[in-house]
C-alpha atoms as a PDB file:
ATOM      1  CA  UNK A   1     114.876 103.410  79.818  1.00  0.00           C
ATOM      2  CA  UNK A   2     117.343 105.751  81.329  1.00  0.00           C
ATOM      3  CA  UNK A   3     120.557 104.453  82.893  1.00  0.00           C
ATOM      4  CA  UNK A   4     119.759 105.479  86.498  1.00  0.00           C
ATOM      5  CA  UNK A   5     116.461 102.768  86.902  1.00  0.00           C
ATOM      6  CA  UNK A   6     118.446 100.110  85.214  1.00  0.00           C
ATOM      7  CA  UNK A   7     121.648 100.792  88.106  1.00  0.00           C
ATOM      8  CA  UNK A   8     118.700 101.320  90.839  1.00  0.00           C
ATOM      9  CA  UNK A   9     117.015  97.912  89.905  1.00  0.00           C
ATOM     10  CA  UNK A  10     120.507  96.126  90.124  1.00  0.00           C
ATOM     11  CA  UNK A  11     120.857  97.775  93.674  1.00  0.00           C
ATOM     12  CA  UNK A  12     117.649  96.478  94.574  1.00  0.00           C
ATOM     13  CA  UNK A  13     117.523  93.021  96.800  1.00  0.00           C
ATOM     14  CA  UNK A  14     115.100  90.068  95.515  1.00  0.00           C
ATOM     15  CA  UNK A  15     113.118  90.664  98.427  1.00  0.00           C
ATOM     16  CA  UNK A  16     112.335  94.394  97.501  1.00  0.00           C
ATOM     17  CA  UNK A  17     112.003  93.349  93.858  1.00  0.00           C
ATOM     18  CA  UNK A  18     109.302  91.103  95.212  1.00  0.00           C
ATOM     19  CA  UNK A  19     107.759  93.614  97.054  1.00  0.00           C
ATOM     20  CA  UNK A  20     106.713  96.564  94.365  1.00  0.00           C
ATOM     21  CA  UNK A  21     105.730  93.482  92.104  1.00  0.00           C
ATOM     22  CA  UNK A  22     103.649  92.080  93.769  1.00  0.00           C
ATOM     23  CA  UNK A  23     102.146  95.711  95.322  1.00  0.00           C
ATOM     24  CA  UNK A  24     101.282  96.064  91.350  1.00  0.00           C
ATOM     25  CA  UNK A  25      99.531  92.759  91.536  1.00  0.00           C
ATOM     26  CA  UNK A  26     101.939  90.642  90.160  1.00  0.00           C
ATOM     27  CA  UNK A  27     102.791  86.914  91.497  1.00  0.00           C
ATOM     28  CA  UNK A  28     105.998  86.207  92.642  1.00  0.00           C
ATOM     29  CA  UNK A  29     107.359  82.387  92.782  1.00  0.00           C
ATOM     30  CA  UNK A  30     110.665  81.065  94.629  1.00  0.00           C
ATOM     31  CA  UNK A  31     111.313  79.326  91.054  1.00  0.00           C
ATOM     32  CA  UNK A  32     112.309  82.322  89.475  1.00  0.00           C
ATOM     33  CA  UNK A  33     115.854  83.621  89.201  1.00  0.00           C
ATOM     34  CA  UNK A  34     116.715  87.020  90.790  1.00  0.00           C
ATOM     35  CA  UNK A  35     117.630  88.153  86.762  1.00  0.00           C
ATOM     36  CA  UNK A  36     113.947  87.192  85.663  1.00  0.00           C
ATOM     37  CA  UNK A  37     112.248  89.286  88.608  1.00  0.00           C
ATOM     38  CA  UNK A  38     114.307  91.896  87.496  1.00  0.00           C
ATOM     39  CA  UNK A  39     113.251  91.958  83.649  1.00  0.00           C
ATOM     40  CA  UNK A  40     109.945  91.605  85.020  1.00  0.00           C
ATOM     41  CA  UNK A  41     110.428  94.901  86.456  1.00  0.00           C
ATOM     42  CA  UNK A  42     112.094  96.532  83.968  1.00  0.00           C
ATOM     43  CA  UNK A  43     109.577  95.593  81.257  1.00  0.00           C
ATOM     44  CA  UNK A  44     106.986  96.544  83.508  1.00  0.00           C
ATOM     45  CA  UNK A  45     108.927 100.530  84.598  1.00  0.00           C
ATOM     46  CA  UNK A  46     109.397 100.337  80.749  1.00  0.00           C
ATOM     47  CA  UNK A  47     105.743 100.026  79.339  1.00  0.00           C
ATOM     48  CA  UNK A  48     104.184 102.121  82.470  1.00  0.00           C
ATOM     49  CA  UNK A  49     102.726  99.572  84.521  1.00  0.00           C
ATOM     50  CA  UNK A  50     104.829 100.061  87.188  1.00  0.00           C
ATOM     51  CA  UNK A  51     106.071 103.992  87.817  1.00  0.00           C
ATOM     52  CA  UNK A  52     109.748 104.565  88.004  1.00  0.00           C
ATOM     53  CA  UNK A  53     109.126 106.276  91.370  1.00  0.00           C
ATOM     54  CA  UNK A  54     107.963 102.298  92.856  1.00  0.00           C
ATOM     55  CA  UNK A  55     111.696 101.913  93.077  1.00  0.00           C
ATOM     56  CA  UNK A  56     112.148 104.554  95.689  1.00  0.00           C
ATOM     57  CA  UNK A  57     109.271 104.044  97.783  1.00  0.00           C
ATOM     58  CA  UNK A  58     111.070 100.690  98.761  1.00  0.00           C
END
């Protein structure tokens, strides 16, 4: 995954993190920690779930 998604996930607030998950369908829970919401979407921008271009619609 390139360099550039990794810095804009780091940028990204848990509340937006939140947001394109769960607009992909995925459920979000308070439990978490910030770093697993962000593997979440890494793995996800990684294997094509989730298009790099979520992160700038957000």
């Amino acid at each position: 995954m390139e360099q550039a998604i990794h810095t804009a996930i780091n940028w990204l607030s848990r509340a937006k993190i939140i947001g394109i998950l769960e607009s992909y369908g995925f459920q979000c829970y308070d439990k978490e920690s910030t770093q697993e919401l962000e593997d979440a979407l890494r793995s996800n921008i990684a294997d094509g779930t989730i298009p790099p271009s979520a992160l700038d619609t957000h």
